[in-house]
C-alpha atoms as a PDB file:
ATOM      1  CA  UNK A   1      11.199  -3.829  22.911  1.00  0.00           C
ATOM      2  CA  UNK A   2      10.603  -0.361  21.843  1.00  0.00           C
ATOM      3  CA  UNK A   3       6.852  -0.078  20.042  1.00  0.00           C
ATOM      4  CA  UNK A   4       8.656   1.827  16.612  1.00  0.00           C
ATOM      5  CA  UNK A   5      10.723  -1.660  16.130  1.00  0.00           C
ATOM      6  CA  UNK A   6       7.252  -4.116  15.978  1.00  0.00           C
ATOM      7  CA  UNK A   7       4.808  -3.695  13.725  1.00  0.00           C
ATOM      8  CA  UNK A   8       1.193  -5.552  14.245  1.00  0.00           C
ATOM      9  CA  UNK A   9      -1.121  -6.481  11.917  1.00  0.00           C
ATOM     10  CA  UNK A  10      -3.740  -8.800  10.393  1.00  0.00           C
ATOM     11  CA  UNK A  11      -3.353 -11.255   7.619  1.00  0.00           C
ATOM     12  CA  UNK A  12      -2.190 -14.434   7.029  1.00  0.00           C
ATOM     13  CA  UNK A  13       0.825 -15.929   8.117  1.00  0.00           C
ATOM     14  CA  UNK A  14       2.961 -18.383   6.252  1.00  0.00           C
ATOM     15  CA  UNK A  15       3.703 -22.128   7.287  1.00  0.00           C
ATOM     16  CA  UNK A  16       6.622 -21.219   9.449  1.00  0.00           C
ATOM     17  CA  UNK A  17       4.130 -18.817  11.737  1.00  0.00           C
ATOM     18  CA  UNK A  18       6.236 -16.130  10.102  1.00  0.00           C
ATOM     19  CA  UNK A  19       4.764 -13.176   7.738  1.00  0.00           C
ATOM     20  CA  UNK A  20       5.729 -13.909   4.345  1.00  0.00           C
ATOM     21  CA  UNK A  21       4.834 -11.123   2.063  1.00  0.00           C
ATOM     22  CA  UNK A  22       4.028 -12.171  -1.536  1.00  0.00           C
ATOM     23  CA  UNK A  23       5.919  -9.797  -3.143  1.00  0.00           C
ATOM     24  CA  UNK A  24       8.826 -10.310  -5.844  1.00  0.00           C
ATOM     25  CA  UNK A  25      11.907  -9.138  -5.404  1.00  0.00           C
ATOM     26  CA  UNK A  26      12.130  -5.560  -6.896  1.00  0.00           C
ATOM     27  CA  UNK A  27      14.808  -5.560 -10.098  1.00  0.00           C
ATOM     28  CA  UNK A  28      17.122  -3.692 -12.001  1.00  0.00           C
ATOM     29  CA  UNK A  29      14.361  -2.917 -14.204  1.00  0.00           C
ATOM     30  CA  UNK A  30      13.010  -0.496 -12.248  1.00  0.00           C
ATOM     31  CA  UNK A  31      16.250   1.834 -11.893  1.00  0.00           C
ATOM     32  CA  UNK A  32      16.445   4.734 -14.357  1.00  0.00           C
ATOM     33  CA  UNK A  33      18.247   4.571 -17.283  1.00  0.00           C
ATOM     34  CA  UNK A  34      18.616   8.200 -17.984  1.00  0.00           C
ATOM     35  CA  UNK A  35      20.951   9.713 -15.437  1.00  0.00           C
ATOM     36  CA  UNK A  36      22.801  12.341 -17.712  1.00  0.00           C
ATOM     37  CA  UNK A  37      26.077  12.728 -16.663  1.00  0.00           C
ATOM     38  CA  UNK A  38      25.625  11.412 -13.430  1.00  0.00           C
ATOM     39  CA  UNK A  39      27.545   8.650 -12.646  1.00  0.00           C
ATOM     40  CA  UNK A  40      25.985   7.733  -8.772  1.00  0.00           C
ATOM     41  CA  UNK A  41      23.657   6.855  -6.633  1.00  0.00           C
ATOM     42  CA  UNK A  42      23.727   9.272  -4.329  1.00  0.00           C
ATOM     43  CA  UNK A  43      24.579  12.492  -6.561  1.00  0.00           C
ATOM     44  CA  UNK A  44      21.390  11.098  -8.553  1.00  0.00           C
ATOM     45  CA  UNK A  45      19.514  11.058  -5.132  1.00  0.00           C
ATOM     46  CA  UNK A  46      21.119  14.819  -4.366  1.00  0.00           C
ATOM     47  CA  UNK A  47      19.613  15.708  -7.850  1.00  0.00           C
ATOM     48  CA  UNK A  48      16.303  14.303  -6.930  1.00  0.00           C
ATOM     49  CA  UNK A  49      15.999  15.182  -3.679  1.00  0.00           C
ATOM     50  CA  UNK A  50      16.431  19.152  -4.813  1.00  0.00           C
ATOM     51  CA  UNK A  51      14.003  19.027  -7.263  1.00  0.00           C
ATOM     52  CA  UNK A  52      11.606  17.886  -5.613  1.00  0.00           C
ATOM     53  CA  UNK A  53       8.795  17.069  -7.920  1.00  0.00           C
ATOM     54  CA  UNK A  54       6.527  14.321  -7.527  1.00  0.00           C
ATOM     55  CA  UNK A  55       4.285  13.331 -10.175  1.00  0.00           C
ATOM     56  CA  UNK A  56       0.458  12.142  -9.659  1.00  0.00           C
ATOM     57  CA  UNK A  57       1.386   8.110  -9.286  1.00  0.00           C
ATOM     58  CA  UNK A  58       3.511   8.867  -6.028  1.00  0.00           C
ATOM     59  CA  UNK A  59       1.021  10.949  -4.010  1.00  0.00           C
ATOM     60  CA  UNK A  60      -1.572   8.036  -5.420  1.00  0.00           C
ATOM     61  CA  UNK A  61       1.039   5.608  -3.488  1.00  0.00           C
ATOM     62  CA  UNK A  62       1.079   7.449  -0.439  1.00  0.00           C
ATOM     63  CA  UNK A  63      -2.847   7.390  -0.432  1.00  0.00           C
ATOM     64  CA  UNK A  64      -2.943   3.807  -0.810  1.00  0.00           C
ATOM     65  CA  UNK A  65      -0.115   3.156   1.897  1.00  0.00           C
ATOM     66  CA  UNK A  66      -2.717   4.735   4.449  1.00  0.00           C
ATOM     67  CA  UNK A  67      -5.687   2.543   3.701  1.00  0.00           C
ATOM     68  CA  UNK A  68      -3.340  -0.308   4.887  1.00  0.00           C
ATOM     69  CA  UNK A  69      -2.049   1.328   8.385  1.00  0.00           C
ATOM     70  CA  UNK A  70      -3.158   3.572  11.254  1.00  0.00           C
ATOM     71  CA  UNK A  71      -0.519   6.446   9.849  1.00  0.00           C
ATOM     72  CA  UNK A  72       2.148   6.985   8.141  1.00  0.00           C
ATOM     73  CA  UNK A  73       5.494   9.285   9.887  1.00  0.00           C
ATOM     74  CA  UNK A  74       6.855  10.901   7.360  1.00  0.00           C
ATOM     75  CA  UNK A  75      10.381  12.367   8.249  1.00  0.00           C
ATOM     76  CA  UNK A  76      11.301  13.059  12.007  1.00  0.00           C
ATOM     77  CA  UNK A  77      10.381  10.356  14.265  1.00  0.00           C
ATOM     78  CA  UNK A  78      10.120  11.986  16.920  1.00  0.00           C
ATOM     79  CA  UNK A  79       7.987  15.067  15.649  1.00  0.00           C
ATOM     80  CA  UNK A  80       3.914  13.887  15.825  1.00  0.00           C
ATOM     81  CA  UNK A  81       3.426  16.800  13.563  1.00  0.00           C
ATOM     82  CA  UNK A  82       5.167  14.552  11.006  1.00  0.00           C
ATOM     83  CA  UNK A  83       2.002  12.196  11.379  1.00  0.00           C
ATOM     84  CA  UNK A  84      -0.586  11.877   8.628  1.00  0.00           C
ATOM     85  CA  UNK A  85      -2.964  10.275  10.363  1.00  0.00           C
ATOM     86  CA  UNK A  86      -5.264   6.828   8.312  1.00  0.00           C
ATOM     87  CA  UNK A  87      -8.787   7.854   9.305  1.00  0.00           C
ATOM     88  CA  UNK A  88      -8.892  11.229   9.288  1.00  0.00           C
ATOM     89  CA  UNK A  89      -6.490  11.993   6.175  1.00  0.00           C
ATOM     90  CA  UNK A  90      -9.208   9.410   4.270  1.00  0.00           C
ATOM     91  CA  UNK A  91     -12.398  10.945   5.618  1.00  0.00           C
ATOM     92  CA  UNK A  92     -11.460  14.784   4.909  1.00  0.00           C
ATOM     93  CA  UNK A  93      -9.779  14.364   1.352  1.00  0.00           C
ATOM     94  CA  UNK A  94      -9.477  12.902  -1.813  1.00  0.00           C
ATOM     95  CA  UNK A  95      -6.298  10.841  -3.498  1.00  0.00           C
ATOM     96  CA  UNK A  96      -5.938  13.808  -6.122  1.00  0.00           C
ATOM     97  CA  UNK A  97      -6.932  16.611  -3.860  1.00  0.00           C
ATOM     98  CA  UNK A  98      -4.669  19.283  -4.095  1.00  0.00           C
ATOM     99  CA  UNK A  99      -4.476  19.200  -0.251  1.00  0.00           C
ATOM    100  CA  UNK A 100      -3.392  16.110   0.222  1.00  0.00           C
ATOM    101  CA  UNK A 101      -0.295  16.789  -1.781  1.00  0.00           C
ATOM    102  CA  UNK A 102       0.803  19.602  -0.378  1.00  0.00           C
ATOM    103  CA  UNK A 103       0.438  17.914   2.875  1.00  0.00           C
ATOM    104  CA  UNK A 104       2.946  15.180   1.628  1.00  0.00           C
ATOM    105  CA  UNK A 105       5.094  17.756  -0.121  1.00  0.00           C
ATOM    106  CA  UNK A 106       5.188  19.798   3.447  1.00  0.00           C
ATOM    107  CA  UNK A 107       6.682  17.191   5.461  1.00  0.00           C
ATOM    108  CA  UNK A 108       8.838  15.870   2.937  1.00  0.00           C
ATOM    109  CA  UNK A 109      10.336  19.284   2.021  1.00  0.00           C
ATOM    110  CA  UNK A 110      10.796  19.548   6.288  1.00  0.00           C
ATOM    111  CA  UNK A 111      13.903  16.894   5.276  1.00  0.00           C
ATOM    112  CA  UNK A 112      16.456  19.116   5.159  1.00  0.00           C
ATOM    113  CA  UNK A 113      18.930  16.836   2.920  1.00  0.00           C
ATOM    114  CA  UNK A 114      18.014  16.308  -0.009  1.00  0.00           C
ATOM    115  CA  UNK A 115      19.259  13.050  -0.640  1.00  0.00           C
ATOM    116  CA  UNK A 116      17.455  11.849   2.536  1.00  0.00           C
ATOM    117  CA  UNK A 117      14.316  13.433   0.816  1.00  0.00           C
ATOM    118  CA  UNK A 118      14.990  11.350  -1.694  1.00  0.00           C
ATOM    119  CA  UNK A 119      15.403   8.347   0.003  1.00  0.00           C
ATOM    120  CA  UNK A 120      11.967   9.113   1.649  1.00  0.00           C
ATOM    121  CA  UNK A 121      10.384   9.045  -1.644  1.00  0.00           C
ATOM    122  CA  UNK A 122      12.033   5.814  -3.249  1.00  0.00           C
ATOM    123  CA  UNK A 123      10.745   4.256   0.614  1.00  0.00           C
ATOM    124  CA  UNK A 124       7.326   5.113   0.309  1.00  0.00           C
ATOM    125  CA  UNK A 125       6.784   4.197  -3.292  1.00  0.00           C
ATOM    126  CA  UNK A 126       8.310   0.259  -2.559  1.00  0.00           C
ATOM    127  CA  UNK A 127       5.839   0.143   0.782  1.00  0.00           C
ATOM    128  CA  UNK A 128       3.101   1.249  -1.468  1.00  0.00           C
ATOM    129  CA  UNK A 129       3.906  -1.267  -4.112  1.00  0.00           C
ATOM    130  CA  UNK A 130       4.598  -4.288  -1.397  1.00  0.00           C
ATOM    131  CA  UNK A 131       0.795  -3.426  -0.061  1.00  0.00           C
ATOM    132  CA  UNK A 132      -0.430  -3.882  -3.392  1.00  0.00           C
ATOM    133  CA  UNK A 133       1.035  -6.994  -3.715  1.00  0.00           C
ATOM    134  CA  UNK A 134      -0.454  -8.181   0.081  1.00  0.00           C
ATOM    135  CA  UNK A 135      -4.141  -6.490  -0.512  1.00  0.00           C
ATOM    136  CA  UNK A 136      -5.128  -8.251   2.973  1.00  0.00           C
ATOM    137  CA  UNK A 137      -2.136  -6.985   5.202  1.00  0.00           C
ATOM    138  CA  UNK A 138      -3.195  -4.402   7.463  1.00  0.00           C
ATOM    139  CA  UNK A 139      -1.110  -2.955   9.573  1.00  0.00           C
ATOM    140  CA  UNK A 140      -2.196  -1.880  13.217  1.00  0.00           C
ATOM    141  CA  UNK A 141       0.144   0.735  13.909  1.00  0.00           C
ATOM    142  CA  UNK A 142       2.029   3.851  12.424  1.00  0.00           C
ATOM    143  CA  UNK A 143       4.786   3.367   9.371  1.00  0.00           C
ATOM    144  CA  UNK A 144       7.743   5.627  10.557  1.00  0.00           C
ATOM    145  CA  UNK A 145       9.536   6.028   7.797  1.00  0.00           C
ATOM    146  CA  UNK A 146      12.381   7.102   9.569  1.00  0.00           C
ATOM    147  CA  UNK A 147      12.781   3.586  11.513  1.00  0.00           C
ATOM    148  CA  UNK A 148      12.200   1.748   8.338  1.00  0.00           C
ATOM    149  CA  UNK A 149      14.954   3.025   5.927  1.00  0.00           C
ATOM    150  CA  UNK A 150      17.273   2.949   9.218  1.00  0.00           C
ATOM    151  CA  UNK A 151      16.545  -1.125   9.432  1.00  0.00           C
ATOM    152  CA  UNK A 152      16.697  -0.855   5.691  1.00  0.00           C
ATOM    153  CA  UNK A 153      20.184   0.508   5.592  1.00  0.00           C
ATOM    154  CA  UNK A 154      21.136  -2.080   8.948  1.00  0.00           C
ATOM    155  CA  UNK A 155      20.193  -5.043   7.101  1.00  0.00           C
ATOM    156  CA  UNK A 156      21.165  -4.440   3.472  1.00  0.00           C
ATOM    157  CA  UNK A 157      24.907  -3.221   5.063  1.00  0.00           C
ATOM    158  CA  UNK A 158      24.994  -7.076   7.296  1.00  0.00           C
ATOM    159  CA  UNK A 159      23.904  -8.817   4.120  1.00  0.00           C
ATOM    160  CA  UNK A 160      27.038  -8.374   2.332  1.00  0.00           C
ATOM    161  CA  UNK A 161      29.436  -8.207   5.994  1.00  0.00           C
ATOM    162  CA  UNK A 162      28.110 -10.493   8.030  1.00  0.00           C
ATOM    163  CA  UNK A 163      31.411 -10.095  10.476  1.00  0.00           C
ATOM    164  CA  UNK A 164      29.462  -6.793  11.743  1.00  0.00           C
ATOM    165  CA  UNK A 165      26.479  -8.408  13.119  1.00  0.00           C
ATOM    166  CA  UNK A 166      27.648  -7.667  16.998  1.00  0.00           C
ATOM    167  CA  UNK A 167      29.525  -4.477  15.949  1.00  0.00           C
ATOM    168  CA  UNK A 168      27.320  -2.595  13.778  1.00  0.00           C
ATOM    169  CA  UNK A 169      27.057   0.519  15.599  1.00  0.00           C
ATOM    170  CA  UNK A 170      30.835   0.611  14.795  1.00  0.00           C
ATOM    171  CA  UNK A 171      30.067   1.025  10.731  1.00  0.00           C
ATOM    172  CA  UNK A 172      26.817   2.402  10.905  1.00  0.00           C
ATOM    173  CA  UNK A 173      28.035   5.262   9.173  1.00  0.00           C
ATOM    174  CA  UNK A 174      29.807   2.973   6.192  1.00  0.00           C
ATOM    175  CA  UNK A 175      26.644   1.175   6.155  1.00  0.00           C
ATOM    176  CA  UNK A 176      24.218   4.497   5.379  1.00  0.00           C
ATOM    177  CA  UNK A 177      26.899   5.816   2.806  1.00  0.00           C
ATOM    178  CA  UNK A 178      26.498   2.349   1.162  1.00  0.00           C
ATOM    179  CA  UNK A 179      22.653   2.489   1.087  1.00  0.00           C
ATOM    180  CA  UNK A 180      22.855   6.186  -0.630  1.00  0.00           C
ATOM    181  CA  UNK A 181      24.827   4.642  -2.919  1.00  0.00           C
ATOM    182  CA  UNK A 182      22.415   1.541  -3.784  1.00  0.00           C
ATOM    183  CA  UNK A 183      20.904   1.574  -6.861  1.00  0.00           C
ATOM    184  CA  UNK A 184      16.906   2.293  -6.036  1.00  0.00           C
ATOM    185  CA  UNK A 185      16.288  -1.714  -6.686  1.00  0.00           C
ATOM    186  CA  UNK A 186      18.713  -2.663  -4.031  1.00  0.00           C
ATOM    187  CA  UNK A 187      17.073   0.455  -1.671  1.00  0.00           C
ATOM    188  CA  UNK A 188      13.373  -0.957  -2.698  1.00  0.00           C
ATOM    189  CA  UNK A 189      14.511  -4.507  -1.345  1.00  0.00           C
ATOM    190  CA  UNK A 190      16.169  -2.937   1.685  1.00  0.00           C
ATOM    191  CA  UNK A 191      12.310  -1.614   2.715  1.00  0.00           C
ATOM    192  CA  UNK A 192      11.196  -4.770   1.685  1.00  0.00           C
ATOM    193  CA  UNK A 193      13.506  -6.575   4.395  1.00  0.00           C
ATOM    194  CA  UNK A 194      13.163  -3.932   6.508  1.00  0.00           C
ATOM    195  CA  UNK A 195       8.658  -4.378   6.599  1.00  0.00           C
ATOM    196  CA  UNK A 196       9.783  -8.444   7.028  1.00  0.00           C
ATOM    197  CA  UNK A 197      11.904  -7.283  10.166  1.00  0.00           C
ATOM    198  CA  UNK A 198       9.577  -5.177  11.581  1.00  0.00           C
ATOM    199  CA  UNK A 199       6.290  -8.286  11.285  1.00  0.00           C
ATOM    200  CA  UNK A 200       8.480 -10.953  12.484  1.00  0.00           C
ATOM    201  CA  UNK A 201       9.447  -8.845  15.358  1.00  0.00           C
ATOM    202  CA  UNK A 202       5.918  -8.590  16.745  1.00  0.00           C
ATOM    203  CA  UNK A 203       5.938 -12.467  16.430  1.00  0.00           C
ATOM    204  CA  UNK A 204       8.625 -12.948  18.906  1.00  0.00           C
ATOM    205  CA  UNK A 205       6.828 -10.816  21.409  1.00  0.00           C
ATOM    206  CA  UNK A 206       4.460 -13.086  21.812  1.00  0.00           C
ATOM    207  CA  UNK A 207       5.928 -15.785  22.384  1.00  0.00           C
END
């Protein structure tokens, strides 16, 4: 099994030897109200994504993802210069240090589509919010971002057509138009699903 698609980690596992992360699901609550004339998802995501401008709380998310894992990938998987790196990022700055946000803003600006940007964002802020609901998880490799919206999509798309399960390559495409489409609730529980993939994958390794 390919290293990206387990994740391993400390903290305590639930009765069924599986990692059951305390968090709620994420609600409706937390989707915007305000969308002008907007009517979608994924124009609002378009929108977002060209904008571009993250307030104080979100770079204060992305510090607080790292103190839980190695690194954190954001953007190209397969580019290490994508890499913000745990121990080094949190021994040379601060959370509100200017260079630390234009560090995140630099490799999230290397997205070229903006409403994958966007999706980026809305990714990072529900892994930062799922670690503050599991203080103790620590996670002993690197968060690609990249592999977890792509499970995120996989799994939200088989939830609702279960007939793909042994075809999904077939409507991967259907599936990712779908996800931009999600209202950011439904995308927050996709990462959510996604992180729960990713644990209980490491348990059957070891087996």
């Amino acid at each position: 099994m390919d290293l990206a698609e387990t994740l391993h980690y400390e903290g305590a596992l639930g009765e069924t030897g599986r990692h059951e992360l305390s968090s709620a699901r994420f609600s409706k609550i937390m989707d915007p109200k305000d969308r002008g004339e907007i009517v979608d998802w994924y124009e609002w995501r378009e929108q977002q994504g060209s904008v571009g401008r993250e307030n104080d709380a979100f770079f204060a998310s992305v510090w607080g993802i790292l103190h839980h894992c190695k690194g954190l990938m954001i953007g190209d998987k397969l580019n290490s210069k994508s890499r913000l790196d745990s121990e080094n990022t949190l021994s040379q700055m601060t959370a509100g240090e200017q260079s630390f946000k234009l560090q995140v803003n630099h490799l999230l600006n290397k997205i070229q589509a903006p409403v994958y940007r966007q999706l980026t964002v809305e990714a990072l802020k529900a892994i930062a919010s799922i670690f503050r609901e599991n203080v103790s998880l620590q996670i002993d490799d690197t968060l690609l971002t990249d592999i977890i919206i792509s499970h995120a999509a996989r799994i939200t798309w088989l939830q609702s057509h279960p007939e793909n399960k042994d075809n999904y390559e077939e409507c991967m495409s259907l599936a990712w138009q779908a996800f931009y489409h999600s209202p950011p609730h439904k995308v927050a529980n996709g990462i959510l699903d996604a992180l729960i993939h990713l644990l209980n994958n490491t348990q059957k390794d070891y087996k």
